[in-house]
Protein backbone atom coordinates (compact mmCIF):
# COMPACT_ATOMS: atom_id res chain seq x y z
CA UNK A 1 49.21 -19.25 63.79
CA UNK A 2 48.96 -22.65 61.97
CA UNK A 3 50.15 -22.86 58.65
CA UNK A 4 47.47 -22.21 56.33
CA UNK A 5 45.27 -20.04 58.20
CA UNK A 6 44.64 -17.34 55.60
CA UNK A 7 44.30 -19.21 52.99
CA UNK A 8 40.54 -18.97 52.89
CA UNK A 9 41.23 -14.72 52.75
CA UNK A 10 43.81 -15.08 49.87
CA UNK A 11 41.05 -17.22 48.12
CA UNK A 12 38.47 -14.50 48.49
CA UNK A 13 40.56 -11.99 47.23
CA UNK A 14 41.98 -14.06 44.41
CA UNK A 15 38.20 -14.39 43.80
CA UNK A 16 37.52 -10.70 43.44
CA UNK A 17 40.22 -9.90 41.43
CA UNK A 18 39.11 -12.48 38.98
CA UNK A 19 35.80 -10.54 38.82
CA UNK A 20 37.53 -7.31 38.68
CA UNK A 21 39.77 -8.43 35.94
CA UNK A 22 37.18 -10.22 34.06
CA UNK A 23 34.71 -6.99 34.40
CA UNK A 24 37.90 -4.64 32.99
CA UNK A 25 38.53 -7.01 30.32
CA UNK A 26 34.64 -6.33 29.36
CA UNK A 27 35.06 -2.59 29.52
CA UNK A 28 38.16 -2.67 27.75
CA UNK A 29 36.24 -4.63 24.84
CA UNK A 30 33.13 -2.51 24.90
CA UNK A 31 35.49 0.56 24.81
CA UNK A 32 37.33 -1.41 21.60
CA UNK A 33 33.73 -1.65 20.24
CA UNK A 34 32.29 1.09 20.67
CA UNK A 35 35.58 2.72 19.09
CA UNK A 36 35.58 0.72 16.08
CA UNK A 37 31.74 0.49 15.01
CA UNK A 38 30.65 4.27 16.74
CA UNK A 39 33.69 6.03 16.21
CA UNK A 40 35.37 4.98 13.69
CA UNK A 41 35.21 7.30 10.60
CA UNK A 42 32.15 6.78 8.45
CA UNK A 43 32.29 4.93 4.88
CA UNK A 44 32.16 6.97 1.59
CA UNK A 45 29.85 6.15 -1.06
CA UNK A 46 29.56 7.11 -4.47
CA UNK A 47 28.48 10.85 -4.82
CA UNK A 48 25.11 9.73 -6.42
CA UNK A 49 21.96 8.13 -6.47
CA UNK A 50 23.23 4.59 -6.77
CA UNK A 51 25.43 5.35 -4.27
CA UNK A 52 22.91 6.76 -1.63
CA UNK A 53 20.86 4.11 -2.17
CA UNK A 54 23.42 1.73 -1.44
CA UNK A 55 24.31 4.38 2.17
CA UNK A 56 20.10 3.63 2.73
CA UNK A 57 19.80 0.01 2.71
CA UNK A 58 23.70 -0.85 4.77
CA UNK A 59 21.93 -0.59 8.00
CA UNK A 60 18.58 -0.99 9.45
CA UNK A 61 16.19 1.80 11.18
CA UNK A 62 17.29 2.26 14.51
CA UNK A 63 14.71 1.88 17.74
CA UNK A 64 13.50 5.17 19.41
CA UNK A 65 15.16 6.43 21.55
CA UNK A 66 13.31 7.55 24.95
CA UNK A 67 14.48 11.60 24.58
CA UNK A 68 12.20 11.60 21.38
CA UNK A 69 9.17 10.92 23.15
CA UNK A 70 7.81 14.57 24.30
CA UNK A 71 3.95 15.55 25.40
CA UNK A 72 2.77 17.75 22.46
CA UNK A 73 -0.72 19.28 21.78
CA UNK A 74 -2.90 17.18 19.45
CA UNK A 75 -2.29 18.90 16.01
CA UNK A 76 1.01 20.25 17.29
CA UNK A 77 2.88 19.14 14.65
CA UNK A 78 1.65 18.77 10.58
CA UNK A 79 5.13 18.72 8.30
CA UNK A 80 8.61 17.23 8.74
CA UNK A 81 10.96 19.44 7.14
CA UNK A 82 14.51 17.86 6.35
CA UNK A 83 17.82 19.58 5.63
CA UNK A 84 21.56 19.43 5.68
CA UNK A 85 23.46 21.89 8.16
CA UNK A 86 25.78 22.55 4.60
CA UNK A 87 28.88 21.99 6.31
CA UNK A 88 31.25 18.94 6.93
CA UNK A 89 31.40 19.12 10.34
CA UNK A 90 29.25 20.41 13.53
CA UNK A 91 27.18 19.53 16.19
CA UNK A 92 24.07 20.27 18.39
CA UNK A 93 26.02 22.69 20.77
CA UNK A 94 28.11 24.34 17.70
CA UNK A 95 25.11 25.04 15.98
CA UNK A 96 22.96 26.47 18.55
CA UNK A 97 26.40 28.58 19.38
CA UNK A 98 25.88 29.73 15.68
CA UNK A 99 22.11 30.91 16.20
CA UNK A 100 22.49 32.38 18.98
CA UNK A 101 25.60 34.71 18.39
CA UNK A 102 25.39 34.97 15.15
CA UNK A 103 21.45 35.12 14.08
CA UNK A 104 20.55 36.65 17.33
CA UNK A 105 18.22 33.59 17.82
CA UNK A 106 17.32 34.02 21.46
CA UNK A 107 15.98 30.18 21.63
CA UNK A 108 19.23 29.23 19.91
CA UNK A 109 19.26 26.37 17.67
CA UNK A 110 16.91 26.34 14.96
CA UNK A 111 16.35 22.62 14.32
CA UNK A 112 14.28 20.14 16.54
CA UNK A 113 16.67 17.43 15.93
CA UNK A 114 20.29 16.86 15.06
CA UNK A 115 21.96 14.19 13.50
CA UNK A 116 25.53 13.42 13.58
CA UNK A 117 27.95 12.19 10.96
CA UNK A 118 30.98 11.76 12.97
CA UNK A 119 32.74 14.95 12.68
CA UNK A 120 31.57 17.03 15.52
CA UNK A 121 29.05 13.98 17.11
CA UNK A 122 28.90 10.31 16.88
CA UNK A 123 28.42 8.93 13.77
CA UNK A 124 24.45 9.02 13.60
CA UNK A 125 23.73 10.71 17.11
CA UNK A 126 20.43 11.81 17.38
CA UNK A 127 20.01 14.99 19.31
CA UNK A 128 16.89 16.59 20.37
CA UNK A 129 16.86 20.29 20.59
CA UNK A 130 15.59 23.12 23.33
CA UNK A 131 12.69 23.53 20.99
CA UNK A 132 11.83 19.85 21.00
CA UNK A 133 12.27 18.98 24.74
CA UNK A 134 10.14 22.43 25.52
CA UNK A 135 7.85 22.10 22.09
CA UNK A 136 8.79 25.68 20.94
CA UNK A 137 8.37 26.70 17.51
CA UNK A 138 11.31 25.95 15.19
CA UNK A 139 13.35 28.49 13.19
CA UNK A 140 14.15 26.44 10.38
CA UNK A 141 11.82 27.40 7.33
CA UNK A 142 9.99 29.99 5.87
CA UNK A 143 7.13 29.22 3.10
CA UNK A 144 5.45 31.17 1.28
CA UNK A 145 1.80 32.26 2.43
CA UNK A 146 2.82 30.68 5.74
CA UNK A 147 4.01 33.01 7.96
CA UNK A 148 3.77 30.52 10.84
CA UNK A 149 5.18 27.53 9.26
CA UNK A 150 7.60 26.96 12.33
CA UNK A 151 4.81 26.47 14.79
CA UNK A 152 3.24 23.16 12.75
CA UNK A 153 6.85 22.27 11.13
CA UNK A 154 9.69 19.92 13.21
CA UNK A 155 12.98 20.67 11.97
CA UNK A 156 15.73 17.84 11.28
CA UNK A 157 18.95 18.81 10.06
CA UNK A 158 22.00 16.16 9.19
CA UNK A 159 25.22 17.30 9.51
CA UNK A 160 26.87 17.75 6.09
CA UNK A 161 27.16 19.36 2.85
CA UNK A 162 24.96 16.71 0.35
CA UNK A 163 25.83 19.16 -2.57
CA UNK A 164 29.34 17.13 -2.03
CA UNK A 165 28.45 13.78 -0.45
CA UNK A 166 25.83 11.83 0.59
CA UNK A 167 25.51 11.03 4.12
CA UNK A 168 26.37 8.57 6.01
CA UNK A 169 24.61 4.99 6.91
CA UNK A 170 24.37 5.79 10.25
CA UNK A 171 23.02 9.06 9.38
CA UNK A 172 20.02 7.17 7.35
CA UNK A 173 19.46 4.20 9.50
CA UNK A 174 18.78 7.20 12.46
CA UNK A 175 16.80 9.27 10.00
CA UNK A 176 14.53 6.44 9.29
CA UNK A 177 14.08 5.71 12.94
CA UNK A 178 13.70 9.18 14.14
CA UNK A 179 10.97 9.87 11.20
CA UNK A 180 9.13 6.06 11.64
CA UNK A 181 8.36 7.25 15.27
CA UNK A 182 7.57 10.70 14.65
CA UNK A 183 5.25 9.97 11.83
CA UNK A 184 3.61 7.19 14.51
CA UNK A 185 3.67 9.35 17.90
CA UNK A 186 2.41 12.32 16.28
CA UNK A 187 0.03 11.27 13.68
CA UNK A 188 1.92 13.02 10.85
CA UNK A 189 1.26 11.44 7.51
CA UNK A 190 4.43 10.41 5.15
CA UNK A 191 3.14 12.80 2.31
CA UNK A 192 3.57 15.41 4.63
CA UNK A 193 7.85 14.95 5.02
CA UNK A 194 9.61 17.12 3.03
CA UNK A 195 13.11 18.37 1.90
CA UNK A 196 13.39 22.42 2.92
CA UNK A 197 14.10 23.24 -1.00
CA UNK A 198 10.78 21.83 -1.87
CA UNK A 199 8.74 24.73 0.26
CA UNK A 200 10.96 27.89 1.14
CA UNK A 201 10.20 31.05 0.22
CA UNK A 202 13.59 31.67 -1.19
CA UNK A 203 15.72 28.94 -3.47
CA UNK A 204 17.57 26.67 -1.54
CA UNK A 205 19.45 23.22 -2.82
CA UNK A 206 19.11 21.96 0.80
CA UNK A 207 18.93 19.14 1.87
CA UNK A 208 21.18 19.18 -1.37
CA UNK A 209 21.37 17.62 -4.69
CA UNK A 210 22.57 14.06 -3.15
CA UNK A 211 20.12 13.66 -0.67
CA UNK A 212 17.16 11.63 -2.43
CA UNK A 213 14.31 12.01 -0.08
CA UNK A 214 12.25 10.25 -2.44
CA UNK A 215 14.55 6.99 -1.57
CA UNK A 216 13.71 7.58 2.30
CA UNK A 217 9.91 8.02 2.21
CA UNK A 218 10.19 4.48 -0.05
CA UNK A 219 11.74 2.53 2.90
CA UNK A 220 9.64 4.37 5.26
């Protein structure tokens, strides 16, 4: 053939792996990213007030997120009841594992909601439950005179031990979210979020001694 006659193909296919090359170089820095502000390992602060309050106002709320949004019965829901799993580490499918095997809980996990601190699930991962996707009753609290507290009471536990830290920024700026929408979708009033020492039956320090509710429902 004449000299030059597949030129125009080599073009082309110089032109597509320009694309290609330009659309792994935009993975590779979304991967980067996504490594360095998701995954990285979550900032300390000061094991105090002070220092939560600093963890509540690094980030703002985040958005809702579309797996929040569930049909429930008007009424369904009446408290917000917040705790701390108590442990450093763990996640949605650990915990459930836990109620299940080890409480005999045959709806597993206990909690409607799950949020991550980076040990177990993404630094501020929110994860809705069974029980919140199929509105069944929690099996997070017991107070007393209530015997069916569960059925009116959604059920958020961070992941941590706030007897020993305070949680993370990510944790808070999700909390915030999560409870902004609830307390909006559902009709549930702000007076009626509480830590799960304030109303069980038997004493409890959870949510723990460095998580300051009282901070939260301010910003809320």
């Amino acid at each position: 053939g004449k000299p030059g006659a597949w030129r125009g193909p080599r073009r082309g296919g110089l032109r597509v792996l320009g694309v290609a090359g330009r659309g792994a170089f935009l993975w590779l820095a979304a991967y980067c990213l996504d490594g360095w502000f998701v995954s990285a390992p979550p900032v300390a602060y000061a094991a105090g007030r002070a220092g939560f309050v600093k963890a509540l106002a690094a980030l703002p709320p985040v958005g809702p997120e579309s797996s929040w949004r569930v049909k429930a019965a008007p009424g369904r829901w009446r408290n917000i009841v917040v705790h701390h799993t108590a442990t450093p580490t763990g996640s949605a499918e650990s915990i459930d594992r836990y109620h299940r095997e080890v409480n005999k809980w045959e709806n597993g996990l206990g909690y409607h909601f799950i949020i991550g601190n980076g040990n177990g699930m993404r630094d501020g991962e929110v994860t809705p439950s069974r029980r919140w996707v199929e509105q069944l009753d929690g099996a997070h609290v017991r107070m007393k005179g209530q015997g069916k507290a569960n059925s009116w009471c959604i059920g958020i536990a961070l992941v941590g031990n706030f007897e020993e830290t305070v949680a993370t920024p990510r944790q808070l700026a999700s909390l915030r979210g999560l409870l902004a929408f609830l307390l909006q979708e559902y009709g549930i009033k702000n007076e009626e979020i509480v830590g799960h020492g304030q109303v069980a039956v038997n004493h409890t320090a959870c949510p723990g001694k460095l998580f300051f509710l009282d901070e939260v429902l301010r910003v809320l």
